[in-house]
N, C-alpha and C. Protein backbone atom coordinates (compact mmCIF):
# COMPACT_ATOMS: atom_id res chain seq x y z
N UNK A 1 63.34 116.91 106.38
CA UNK A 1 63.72 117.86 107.38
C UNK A 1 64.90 117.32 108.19
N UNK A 2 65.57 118.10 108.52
CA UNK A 2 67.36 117.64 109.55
C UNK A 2 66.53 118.60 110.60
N UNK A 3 66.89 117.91 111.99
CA UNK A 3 66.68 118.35 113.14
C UNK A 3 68.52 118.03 114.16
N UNK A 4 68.83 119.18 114.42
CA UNK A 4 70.33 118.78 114.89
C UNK A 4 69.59 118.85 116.80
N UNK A 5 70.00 118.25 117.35
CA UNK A 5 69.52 118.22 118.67
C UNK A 5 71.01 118.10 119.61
N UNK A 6 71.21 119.34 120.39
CA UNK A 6 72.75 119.25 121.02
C UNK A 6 72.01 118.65 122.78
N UNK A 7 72.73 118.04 123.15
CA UNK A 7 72.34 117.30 124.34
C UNK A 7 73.80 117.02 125.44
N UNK A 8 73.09 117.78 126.33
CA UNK A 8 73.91 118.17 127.18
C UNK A 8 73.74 117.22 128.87
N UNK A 9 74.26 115.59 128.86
CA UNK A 9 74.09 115.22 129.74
C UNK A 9 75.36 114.10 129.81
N UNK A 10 76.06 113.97 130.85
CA UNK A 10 77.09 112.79 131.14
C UNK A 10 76.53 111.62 130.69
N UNK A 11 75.40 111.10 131.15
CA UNK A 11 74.95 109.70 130.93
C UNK A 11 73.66 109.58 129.86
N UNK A 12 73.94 107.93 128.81
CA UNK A 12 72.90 108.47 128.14
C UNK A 12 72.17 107.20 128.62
N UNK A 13 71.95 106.79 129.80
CA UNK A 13 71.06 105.80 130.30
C UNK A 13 70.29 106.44 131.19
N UNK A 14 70.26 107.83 131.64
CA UNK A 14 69.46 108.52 132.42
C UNK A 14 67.86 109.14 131.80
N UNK A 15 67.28 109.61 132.65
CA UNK A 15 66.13 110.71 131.93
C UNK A 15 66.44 111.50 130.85
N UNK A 16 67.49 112.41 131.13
CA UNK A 16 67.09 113.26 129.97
C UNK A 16 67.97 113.03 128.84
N UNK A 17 68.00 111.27 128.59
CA UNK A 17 68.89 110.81 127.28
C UNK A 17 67.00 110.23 126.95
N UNK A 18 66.22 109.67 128.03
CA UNK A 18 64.98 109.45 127.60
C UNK A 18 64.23 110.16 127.03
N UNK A 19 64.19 111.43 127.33
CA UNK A 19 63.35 112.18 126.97
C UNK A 19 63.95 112.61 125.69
N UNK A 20 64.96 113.11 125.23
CA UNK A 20 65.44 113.11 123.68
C UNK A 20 64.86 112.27 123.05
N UNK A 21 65.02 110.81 123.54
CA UNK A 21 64.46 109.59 122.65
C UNK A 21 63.50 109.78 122.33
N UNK A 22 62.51 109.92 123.50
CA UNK A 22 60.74 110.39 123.17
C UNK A 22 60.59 111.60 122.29
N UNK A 23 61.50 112.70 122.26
CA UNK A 23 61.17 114.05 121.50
C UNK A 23 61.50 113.49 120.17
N UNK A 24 62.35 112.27 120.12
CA UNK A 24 63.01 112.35 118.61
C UNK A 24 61.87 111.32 118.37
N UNK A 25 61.31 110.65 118.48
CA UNK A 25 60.78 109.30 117.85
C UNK A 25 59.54 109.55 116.44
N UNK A 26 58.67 110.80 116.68
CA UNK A 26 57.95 111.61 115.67
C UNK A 26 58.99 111.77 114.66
N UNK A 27 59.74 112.40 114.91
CA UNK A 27 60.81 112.98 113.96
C UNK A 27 61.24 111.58 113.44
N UNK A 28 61.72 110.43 113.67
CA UNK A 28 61.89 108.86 113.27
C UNK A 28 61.12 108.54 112.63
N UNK A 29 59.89 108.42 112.77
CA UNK A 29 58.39 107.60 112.12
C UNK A 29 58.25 108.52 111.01
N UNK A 30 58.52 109.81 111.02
CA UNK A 30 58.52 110.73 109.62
C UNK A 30 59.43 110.93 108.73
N UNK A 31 60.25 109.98 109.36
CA UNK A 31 61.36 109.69 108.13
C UNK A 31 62.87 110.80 107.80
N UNK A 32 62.22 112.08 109.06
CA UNK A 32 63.24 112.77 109.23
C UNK A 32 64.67 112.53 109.70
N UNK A 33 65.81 113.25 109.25
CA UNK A 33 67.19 113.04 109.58
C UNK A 33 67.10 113.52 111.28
N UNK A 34 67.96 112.84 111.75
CA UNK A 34 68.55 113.57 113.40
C UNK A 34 69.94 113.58 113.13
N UNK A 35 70.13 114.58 113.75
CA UNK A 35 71.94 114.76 114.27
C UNK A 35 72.02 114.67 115.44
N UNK A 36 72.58 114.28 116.16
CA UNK A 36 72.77 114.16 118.15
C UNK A 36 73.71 114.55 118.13
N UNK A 37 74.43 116.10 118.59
CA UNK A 37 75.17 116.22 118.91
C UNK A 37 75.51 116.40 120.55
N UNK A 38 76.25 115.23 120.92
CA UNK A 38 76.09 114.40 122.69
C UNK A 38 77.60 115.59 123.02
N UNK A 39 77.36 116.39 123.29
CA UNK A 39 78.49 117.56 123.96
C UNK A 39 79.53 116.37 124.89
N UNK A 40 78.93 115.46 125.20
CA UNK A 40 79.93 115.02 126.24
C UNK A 40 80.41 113.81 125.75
N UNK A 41 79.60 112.86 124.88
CA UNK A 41 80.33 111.99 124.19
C UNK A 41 81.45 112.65 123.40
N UNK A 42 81.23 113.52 122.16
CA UNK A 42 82.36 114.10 121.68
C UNK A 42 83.12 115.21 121.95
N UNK A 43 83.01 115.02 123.40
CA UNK A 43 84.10 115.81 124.03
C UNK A 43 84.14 117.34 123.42
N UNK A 44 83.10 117.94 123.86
CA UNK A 44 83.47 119.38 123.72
C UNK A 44 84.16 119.93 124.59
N UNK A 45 84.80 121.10 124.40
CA UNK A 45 85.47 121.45 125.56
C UNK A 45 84.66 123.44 125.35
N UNK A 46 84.00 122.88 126.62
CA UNK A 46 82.80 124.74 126.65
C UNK A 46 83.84 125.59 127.19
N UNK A 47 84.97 125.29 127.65
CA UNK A 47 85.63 127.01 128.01
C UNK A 47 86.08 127.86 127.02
N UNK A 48 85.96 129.01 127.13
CA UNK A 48 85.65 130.41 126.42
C UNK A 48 87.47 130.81 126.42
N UNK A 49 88.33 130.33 125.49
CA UNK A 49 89.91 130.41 125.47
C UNK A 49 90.01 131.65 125.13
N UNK A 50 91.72 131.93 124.78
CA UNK A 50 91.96 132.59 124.61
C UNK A 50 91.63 133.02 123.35
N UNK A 51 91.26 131.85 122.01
CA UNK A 51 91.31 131.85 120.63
C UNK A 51 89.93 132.28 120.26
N UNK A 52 89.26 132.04 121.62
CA UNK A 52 87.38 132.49 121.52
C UNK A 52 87.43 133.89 121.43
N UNK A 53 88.42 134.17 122.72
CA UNK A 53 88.58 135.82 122.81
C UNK A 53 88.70 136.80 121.51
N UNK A 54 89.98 136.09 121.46
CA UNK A 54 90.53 136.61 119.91
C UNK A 54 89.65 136.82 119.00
N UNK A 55 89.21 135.65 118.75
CA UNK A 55 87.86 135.62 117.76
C UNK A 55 86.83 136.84 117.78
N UNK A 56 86.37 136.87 119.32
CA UNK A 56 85.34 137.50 119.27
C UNK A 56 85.59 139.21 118.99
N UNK A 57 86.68 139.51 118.73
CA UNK A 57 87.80 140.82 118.68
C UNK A 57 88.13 141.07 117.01
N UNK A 58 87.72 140.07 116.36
CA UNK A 58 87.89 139.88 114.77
C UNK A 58 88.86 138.70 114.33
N UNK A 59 89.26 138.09 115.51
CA UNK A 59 90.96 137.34 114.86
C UNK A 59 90.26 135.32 114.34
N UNK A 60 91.24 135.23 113.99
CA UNK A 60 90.66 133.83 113.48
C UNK A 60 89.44 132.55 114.33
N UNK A 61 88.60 132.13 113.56
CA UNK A 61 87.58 131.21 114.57
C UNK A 61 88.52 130.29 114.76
N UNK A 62 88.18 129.82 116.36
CA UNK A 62 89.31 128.52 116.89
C UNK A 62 88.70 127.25 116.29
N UNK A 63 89.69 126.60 115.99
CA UNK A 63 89.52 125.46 115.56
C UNK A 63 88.21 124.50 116.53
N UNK A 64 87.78 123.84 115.72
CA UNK A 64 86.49 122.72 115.49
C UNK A 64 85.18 124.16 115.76
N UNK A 65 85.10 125.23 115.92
CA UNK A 65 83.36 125.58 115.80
C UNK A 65 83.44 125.95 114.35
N UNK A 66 84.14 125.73 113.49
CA UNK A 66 83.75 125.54 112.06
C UNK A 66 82.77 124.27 111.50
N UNK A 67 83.46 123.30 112.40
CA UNK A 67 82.24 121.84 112.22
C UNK A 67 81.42 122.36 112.96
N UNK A 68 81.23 122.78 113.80
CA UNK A 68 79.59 123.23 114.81
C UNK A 68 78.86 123.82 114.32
N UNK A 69 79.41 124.97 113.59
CA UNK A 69 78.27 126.27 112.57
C UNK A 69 77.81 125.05 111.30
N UNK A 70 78.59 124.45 110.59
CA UNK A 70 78.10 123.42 109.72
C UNK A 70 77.22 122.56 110.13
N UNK A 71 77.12 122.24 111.64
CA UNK A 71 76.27 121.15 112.03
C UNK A 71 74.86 122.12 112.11
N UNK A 72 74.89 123.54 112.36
CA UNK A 72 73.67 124.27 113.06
C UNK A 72 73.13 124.54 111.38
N UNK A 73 74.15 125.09 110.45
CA UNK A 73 73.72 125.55 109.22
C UNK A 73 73.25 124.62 108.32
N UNK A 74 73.57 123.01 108.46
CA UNK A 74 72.52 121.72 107.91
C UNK A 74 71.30 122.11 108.46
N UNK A 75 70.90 122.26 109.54
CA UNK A 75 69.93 122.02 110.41
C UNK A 75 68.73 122.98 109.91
N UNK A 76 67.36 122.06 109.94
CA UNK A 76 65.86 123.10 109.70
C UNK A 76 65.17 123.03 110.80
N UNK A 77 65.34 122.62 112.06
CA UNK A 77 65.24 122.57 113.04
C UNK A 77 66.24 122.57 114.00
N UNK A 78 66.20 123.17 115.45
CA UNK A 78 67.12 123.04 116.82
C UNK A 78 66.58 122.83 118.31
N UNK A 79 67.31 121.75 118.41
CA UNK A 79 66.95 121.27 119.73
C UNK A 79 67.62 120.95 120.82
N UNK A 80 67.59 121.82 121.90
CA UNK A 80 68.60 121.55 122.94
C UNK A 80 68.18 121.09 124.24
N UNK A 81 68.69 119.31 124.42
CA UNK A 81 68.20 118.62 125.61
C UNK A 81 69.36 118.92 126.73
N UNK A 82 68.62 119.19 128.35
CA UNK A 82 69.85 119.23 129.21
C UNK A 82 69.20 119.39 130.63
N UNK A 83 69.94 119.23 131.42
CA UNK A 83 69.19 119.22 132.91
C UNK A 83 68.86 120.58 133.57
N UNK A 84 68.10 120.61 134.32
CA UNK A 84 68.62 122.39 134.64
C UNK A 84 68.93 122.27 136.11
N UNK A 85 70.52 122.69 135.78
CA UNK A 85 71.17 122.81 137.59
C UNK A 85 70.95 124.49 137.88
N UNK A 86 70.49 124.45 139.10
CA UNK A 86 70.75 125.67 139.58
C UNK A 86 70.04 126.84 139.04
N UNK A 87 68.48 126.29 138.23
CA UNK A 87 67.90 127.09 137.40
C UNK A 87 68.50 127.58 136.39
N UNK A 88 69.12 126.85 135.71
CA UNK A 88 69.53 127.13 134.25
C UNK A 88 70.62 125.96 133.85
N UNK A 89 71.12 125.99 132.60
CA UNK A 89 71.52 124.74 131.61
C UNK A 89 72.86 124.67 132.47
N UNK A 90 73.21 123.45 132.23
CA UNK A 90 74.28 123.01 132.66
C UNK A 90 76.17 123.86 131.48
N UNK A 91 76.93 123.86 132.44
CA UNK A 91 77.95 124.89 131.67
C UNK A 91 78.34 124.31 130.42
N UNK A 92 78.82 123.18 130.31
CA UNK A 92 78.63 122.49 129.03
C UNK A 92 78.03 122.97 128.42
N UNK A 93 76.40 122.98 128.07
CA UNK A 93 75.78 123.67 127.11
C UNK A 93 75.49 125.33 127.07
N UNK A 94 75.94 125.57 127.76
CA UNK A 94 76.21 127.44 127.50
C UNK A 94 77.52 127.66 127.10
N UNK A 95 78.42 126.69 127.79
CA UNK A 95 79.31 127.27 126.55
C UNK A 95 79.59 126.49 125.34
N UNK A 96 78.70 126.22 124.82
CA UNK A 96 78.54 125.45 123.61
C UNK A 96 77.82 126.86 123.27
N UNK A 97 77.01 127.23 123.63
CA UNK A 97 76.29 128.79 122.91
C UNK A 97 77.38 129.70 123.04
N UNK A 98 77.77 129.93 123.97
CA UNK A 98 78.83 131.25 123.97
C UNK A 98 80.25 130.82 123.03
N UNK A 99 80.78 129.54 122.70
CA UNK A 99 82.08 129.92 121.98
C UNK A 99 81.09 129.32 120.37
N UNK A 100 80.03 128.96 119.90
CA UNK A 100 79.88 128.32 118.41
C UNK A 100 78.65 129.38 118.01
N UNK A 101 77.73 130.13 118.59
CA UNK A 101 77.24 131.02 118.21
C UNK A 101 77.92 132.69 117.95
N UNK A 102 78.98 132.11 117.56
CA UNK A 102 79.56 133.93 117.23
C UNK A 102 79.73 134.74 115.96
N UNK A 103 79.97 135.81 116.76
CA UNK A 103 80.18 137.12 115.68
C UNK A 103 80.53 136.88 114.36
N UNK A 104 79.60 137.68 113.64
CA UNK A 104 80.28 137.08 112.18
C UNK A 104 79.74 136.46 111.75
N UNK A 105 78.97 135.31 112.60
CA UNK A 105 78.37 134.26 112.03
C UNK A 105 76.96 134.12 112.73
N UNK A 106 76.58 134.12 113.30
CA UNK A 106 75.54 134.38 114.11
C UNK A 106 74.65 135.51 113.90
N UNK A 107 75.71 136.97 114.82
CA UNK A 107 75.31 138.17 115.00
C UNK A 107 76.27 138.78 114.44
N UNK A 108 75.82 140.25 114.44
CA UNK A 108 76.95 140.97 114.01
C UNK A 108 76.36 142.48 114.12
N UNK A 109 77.10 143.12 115.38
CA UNK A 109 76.83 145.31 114.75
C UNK A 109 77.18 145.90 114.01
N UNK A 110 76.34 146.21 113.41
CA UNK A 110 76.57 147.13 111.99
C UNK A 110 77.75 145.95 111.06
N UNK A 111 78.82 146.85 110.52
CA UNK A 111 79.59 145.95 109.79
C UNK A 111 80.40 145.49 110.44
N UNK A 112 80.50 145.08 111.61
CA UNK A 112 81.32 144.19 112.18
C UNK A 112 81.99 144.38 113.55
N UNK A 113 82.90 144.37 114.16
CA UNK A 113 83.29 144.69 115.54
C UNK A 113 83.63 145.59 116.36
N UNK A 114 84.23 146.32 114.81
CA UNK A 114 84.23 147.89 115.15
C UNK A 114 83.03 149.18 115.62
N UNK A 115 82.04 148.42 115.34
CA UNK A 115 80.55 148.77 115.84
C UNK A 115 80.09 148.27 116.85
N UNK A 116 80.70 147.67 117.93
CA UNK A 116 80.14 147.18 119.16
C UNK A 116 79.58 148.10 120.06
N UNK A 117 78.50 148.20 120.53
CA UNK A 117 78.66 149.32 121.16
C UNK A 117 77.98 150.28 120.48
N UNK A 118 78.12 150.49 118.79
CA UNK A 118 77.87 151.89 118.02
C UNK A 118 76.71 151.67 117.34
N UNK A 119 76.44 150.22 116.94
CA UNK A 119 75.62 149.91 115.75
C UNK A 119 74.72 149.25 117.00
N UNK A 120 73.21 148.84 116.08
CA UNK A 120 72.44 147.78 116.72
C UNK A 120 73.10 145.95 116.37
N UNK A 121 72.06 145.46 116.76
CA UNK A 121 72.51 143.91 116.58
C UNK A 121 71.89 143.46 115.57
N UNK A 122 72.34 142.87 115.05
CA UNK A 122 71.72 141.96 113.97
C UNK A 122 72.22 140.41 113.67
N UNK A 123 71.29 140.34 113.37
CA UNK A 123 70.76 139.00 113.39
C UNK A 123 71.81 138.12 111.86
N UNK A 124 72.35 137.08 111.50
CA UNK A 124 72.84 136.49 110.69
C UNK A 124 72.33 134.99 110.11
N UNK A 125 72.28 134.64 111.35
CA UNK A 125 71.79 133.00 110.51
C UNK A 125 69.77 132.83 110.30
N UNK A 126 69.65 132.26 109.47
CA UNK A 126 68.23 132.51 109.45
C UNK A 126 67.13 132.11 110.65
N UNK A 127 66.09 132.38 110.96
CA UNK A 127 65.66 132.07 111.89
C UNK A 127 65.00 130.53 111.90
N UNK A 128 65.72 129.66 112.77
CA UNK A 128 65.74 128.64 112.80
C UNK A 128 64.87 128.27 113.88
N UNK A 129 63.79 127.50 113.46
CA UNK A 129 62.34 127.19 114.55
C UNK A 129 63.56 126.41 116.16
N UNK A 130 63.44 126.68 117.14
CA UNK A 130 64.40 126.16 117.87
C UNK A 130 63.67 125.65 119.18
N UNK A 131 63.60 124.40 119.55
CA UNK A 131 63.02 124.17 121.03
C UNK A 131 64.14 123.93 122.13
N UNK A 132 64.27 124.45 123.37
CA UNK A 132 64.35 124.42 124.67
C UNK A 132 63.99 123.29 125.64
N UNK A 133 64.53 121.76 125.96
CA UNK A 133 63.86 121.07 126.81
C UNK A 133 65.05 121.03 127.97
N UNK A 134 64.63 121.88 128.80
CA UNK A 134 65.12 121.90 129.97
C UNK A 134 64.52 120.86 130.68
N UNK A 135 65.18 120.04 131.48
CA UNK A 135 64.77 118.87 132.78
C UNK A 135 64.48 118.72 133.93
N UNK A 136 64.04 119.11 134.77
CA UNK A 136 64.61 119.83 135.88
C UNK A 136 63.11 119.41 137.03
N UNK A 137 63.43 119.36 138.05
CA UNK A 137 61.98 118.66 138.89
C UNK A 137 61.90 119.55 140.04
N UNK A 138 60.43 120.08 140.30
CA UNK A 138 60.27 120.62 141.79
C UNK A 138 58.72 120.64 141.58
N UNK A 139 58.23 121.04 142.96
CA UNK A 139 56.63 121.33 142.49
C UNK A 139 56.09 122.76 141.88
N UNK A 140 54.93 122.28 141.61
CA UNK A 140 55.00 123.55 140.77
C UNK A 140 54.32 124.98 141.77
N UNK A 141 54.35 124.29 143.08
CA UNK A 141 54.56 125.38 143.92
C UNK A 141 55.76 126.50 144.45
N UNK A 142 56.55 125.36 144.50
CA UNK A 142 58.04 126.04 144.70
C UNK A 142 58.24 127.20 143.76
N UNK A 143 58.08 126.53 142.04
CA UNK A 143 58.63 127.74 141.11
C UNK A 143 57.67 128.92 141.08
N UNK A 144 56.40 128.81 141.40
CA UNK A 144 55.26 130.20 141.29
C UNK A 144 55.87 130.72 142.54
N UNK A 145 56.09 129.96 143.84
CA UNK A 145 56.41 130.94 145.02
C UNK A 145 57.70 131.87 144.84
N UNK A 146 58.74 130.99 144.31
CA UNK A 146 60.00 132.00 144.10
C UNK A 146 60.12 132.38 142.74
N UNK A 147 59.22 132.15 142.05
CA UNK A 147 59.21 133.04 140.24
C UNK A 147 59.96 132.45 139.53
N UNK A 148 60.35 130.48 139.51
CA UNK A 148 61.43 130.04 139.07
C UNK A 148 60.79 129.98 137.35
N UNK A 149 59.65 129.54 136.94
CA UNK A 149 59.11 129.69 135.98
C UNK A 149 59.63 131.01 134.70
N UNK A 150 59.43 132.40 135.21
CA UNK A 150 59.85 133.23 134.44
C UNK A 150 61.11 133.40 134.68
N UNK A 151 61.74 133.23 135.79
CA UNK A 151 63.36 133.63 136.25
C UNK A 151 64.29 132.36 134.89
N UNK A 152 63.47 131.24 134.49
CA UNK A 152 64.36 130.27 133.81
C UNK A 152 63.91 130.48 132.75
N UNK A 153 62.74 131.05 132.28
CA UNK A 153 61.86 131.34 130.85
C UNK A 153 62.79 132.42 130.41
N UNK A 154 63.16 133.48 131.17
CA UNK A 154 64.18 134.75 130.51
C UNK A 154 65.49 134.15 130.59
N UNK A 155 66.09 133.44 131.41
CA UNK A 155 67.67 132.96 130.98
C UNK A 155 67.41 131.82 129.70
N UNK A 156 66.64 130.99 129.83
CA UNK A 156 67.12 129.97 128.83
C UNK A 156 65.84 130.66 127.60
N UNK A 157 64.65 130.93 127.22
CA UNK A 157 64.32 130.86 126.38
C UNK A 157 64.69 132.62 125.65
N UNK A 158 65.18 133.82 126.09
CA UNK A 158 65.27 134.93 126.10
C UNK A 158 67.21 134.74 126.06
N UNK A 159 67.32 134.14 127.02
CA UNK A 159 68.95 135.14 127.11
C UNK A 159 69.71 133.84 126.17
N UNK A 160 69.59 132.65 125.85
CA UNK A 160 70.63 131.54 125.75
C UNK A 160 69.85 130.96 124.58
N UNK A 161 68.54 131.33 123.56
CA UNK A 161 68.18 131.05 122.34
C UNK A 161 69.04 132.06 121.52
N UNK A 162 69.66 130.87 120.47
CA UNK A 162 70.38 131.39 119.65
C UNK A 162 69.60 132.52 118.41
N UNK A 163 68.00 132.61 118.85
CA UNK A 163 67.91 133.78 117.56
C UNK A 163 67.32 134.93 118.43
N UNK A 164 66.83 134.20 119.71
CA UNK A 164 65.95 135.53 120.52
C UNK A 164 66.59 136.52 120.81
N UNK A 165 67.98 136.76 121.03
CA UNK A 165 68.84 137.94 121.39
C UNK A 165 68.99 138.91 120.36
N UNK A 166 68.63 138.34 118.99
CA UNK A 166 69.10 139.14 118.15
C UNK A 166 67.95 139.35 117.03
N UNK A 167 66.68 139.09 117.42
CA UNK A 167 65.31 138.98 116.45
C UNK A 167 64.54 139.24 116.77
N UNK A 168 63.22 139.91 116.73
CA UNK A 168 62.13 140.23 117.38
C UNK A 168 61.42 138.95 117.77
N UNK A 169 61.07 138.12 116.64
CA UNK A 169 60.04 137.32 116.83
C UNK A 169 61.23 135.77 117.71
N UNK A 170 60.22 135.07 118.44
CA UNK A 170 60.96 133.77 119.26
C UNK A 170 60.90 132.89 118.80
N UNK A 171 61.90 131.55 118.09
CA UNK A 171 61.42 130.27 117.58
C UNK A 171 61.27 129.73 118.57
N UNK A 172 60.38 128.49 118.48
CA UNK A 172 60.31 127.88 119.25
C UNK A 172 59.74 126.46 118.75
């Protein structure tokens, strides 16, 4: 089994470079492959350009999310480690979803872009079992009093899983 795990943190001497370690170490002892893809060691750059635009309009994919869809399309598992600022993932890793999960390749309406809007959504890459480890500390009074629990369960496991937007059933 390949498990690609994208990890979304500046430092990897902190917690949530620990907690990867601990999620991956099963996956180690079983002899499974890991991929770490460290968004910030290899310098991704998450803003949404002009060539994203383009893209997402029909025009050519911008250079390097051709290696990214290859890194997700090895993968029989997905795993995304990251802190949660502000009740939800840090921008780094959303826009790692918003410019390498696209059209065409991902999703797609009806036959293609010209159906935005006209067609339903559908779904493209197969459904890939995918876990969510958000980081993030308060009591667990705080999140039942202000609803942070479901308010971060619908952005990150509903709005920012790469198959839930576009599939009935949720990997997880």
């Amino acid at each position: 089994m390949r498990l690609l795990t994208v990890f979304s943190h500046p430092f990897t001497d902190k917690y949530p470079a620990a907690v990867m370690e601990a999620f991956h170490d099963p996956f180690r002892r079983a002899g499974h492959s890991i991929d770490v893809l460290d968004l910030h060691r290899e310098g991704f750059d998450p803003r949404f350009t002009e060539a994203d635009h383009a893209h997402f309009w029909g025009g050519p994919l911008p250079p390097g999310i051709g290696e990214m869809h290859r890194r997700v399309e090895a993968a029989d598992r997905l795993a995304f480690v990251f802190p949660v600022y502000w009740w939800g993932m840090p921008a780094m890793m959303k826009g790692w979803i918003e410019r390498v999960f696209t059209g065409g390749w991902a999703y797609q309406y009806g036959t293609g872009v010209d159906d935005r809007g006209k067609q339903p959504l559908n779904a493209l890459l197969p459904g890939i079992p995918t876990v969510l480890i958000g980081i993030g500390g308060s009591k667990k009074r705080t999140y039942a009093k202000y609803g942070y629990d479901d308010a971060m369960r619908t952005q990150l496991d509903v709005g920012s899983s790469p198959t839930a937007a576009s599939t009935t059933s949720r990997a997880t």
